[in-house]
C-alpha atoms as a PDB file:
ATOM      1  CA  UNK A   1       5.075 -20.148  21.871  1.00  0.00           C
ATOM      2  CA  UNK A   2       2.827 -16.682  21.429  1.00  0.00           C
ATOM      3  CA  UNK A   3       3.209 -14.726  18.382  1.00  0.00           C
ATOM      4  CA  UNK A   4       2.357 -11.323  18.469  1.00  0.00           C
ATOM      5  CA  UNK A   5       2.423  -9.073  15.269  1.00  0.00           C
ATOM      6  CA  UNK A   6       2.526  -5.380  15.910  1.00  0.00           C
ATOM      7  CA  UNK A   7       2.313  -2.943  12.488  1.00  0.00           C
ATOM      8  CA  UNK A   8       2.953   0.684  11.559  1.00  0.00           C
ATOM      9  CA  UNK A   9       4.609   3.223   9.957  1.00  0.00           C
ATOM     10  CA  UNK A  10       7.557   3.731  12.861  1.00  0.00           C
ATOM     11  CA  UNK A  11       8.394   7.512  10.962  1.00  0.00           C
ATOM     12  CA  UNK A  12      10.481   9.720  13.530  1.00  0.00           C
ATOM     13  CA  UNK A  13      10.604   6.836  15.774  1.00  0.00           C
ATOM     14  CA  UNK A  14       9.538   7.807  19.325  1.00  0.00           C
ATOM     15  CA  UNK A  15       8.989   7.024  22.966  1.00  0.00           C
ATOM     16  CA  UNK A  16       5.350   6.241  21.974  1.00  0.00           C
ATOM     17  CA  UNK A  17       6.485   3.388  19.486  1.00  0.00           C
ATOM     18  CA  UNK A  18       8.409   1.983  22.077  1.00  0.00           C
ATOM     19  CA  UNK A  19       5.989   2.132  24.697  1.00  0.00           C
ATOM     20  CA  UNK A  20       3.725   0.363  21.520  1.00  0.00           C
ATOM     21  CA  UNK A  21       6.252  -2.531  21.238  1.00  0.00           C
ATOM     22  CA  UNK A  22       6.857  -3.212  24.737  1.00  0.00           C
ATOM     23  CA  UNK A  23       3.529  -3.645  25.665  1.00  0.00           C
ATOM     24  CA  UNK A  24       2.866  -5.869  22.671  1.00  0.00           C
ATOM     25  CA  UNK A  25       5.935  -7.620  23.359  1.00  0.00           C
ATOM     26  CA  UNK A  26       4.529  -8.385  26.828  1.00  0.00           C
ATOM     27  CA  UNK A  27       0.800 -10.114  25.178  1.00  0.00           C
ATOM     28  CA  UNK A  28       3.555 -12.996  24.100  1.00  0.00           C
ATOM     29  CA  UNK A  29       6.890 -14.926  23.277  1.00  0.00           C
ATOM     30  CA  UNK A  30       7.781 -13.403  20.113  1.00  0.00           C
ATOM     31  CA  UNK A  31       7.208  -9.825  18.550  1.00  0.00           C
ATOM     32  CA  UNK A  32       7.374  -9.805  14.893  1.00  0.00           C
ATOM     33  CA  UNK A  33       6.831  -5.920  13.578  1.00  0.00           C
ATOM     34  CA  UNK A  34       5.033  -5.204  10.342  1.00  0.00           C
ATOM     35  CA  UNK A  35       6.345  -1.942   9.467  1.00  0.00           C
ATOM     36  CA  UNK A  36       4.378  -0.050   6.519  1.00  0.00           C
ATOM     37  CA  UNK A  37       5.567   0.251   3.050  1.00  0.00           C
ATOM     38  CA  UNK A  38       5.726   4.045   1.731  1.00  0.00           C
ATOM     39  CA  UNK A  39       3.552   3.210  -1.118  1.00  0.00           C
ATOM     40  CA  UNK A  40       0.931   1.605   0.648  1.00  0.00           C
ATOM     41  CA  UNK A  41       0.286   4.050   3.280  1.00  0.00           C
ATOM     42  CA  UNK A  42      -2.877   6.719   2.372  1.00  0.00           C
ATOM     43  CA  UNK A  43      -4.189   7.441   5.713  1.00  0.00           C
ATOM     44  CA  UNK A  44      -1.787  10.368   6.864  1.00  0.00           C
ATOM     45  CA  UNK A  45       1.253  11.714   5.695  1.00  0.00           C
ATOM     46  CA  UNK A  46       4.241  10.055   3.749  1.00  0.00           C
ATOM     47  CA  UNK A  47       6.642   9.533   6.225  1.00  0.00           C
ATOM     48  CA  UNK A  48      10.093  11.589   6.108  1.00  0.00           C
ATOM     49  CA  UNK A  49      12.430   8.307   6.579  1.00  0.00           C
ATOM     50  CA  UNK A  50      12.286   5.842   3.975  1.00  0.00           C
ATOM     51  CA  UNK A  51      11.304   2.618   4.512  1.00  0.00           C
ATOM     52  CA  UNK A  52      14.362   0.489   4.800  1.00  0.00           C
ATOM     53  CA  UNK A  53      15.767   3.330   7.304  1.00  0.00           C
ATOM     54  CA  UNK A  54      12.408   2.872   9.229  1.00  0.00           C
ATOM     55  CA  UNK A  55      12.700  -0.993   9.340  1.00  0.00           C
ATOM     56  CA  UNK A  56      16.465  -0.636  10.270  1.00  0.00           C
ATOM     57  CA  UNK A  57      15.669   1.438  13.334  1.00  0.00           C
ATOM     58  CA  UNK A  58      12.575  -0.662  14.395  1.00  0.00           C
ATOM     59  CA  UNK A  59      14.787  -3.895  14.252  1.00  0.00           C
ATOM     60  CA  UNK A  60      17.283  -2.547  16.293  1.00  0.00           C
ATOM     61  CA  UNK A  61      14.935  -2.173  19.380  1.00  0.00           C
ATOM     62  CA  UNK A  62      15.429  -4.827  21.737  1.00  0.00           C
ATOM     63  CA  UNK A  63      12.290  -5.862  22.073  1.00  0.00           C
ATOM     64  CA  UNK A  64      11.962  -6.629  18.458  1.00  0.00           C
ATOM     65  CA  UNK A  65      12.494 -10.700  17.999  1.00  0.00           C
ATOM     66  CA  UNK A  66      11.644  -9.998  14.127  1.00  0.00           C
ATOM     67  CA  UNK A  67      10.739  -6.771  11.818  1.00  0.00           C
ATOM     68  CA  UNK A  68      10.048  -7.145   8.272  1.00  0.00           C
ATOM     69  CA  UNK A  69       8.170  -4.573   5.708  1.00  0.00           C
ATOM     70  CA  UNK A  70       4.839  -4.833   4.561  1.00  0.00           C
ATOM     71  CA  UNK A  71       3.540  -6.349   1.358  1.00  0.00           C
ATOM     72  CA  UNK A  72       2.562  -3.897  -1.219  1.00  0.00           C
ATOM     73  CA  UNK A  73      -0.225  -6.005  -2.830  1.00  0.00           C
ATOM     74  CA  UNK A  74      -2.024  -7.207  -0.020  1.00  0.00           C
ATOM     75  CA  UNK A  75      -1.418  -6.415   3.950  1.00  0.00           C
ATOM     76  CA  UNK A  76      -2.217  -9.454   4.936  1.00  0.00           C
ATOM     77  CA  UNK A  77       0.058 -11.808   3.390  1.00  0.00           C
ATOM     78  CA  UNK A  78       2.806 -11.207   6.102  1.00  0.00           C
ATOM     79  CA  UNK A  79       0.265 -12.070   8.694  1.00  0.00           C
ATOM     80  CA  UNK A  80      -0.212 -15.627   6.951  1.00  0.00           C
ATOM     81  CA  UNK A  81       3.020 -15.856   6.240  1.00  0.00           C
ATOM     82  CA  UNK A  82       4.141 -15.361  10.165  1.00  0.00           C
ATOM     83  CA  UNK A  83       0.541 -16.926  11.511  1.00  0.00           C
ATOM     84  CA  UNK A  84       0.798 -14.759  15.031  1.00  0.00           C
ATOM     85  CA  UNK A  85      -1.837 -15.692  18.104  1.00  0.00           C
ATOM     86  CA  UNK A  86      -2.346 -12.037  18.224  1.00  0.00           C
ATOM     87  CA  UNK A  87      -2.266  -8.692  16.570  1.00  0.00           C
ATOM     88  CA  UNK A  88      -1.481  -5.674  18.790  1.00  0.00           C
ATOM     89  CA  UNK A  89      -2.859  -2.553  17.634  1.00  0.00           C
ATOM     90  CA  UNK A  90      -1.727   0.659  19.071  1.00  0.00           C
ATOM     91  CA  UNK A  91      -3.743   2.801  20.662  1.00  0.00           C
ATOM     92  CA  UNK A  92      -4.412   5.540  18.319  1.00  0.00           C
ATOM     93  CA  UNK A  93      -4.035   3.236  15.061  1.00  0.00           C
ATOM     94  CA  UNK A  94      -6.755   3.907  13.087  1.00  0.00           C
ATOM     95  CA  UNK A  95      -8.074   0.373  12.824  1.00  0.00           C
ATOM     96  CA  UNK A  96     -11.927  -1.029  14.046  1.00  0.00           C
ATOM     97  CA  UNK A  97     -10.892  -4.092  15.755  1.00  0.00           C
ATOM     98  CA  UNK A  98     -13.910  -5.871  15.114  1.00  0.00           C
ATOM     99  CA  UNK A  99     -13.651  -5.200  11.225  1.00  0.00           C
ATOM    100  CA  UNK A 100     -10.122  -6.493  11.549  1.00  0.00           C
ATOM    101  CA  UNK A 101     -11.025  -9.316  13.565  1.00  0.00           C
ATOM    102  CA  UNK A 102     -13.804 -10.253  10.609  1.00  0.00           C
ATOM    103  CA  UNK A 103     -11.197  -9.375   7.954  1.00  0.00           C
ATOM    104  CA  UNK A 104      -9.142 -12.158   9.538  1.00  0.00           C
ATOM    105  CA  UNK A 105     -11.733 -14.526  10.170  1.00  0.00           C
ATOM    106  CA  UNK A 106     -12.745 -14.418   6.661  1.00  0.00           C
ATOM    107  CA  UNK A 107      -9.624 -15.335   5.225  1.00  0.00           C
ATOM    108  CA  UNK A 108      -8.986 -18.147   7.824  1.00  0.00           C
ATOM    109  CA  UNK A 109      -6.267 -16.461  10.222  1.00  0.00           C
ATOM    110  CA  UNK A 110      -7.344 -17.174  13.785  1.00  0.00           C
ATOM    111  CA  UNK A 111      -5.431 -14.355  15.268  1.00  0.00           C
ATOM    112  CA  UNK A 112      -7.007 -12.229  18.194  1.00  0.00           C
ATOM    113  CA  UNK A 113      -6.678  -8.492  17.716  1.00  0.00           C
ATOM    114  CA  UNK A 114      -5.864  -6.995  20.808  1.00  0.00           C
ATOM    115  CA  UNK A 115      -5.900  -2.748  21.493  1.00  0.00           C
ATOM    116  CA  UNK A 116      -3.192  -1.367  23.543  1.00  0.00           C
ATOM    117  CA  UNK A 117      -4.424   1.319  25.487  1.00  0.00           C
ATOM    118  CA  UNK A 118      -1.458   2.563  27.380  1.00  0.00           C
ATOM    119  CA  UNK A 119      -0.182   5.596  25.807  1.00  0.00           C
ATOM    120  CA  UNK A 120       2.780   7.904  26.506  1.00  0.00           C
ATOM    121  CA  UNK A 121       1.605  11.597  27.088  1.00  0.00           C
ATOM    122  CA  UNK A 122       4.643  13.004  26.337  1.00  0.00           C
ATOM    123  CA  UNK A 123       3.912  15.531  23.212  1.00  0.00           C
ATOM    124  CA  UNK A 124       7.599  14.104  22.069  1.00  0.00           C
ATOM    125  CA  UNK A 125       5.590  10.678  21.626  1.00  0.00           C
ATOM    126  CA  UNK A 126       3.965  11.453  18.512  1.00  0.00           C
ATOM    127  CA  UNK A 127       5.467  11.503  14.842  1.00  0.00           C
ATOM    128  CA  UNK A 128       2.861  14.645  14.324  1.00  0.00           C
ATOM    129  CA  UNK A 129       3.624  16.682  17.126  1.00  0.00           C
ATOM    130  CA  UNK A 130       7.575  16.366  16.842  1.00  0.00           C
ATOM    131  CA  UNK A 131       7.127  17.247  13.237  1.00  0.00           C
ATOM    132  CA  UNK A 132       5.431  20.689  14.067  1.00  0.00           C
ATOM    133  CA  UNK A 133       8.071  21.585  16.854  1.00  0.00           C
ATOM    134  CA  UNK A 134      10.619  21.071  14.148  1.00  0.00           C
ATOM    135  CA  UNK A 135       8.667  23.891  12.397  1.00  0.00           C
ATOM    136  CA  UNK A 136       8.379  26.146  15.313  1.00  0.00           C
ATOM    137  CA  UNK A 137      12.008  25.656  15.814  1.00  0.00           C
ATOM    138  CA  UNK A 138      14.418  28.448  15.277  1.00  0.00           C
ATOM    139  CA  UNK A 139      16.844  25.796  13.520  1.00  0.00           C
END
């Protein structure tokens, strides 16, 4: 059986996190989704939902075989803890797979990191852009 660990912050969820989950869904038997703690996460914005709402929401997606949150002392005790065959990283996720890949390595977690490159082109498939047609709303 093929784990497959897919992570992220899942604010405003979107057709773009689903397209994210399916394909990584597809790389194996099981999806287990990391989503992000709000303290832990410095590289954009806070997210608008709180966290438990976020993890509710990405649980209930049917591709989702198991969603927990993030650890906020060290991101990769979940990924020991669920010891996946692969990490799915989604296509604009701001991680180097190869420094991930040694990250992993170097704490003895054999999992492959894999980029998903299919992408949704919708402008509704991005936390950031529905956030700023919210703003140039009339509501």
């Amino acid at each position: 059986m093929t784990r497959v660990v897919a992570t992220g912050t899942f604010d405003i969820l979107h057709p773009g996190h689903v397209l994210y989950l399916n394909e990584a869904k597809r790389l194996g038997d099981e999806l287990y989704v990391i989503v992000a703690r709000d303290s832990t996460i410095k590289h954009k914005r806070k997210p608008l939902i709180p966290e438990g709402q976020r993890l509710f929401m990405v649980r209930a997606l049917k591709c989702v075989d198991h969603a927990m949150l993030g650890s906020e002392e060290d991101m990769f005790a979940p990924i020991r803890e669920i010891c996946p065959d692969i990490i799915a990283l989604g296509f604009n996720q701001h991680w180097d797979e190869e420094q991930l890949q040694r990250q992993l390595a170097e704490r003895g977690l054999k999992a492959k990191v894999v980029r998903i490159t299919k992408c949704d082109p919708s402008p509704y498939a991005s936390s950031r852009h529905i956030r700023q047609k919210i703003k140039e709303s009339d509501c």
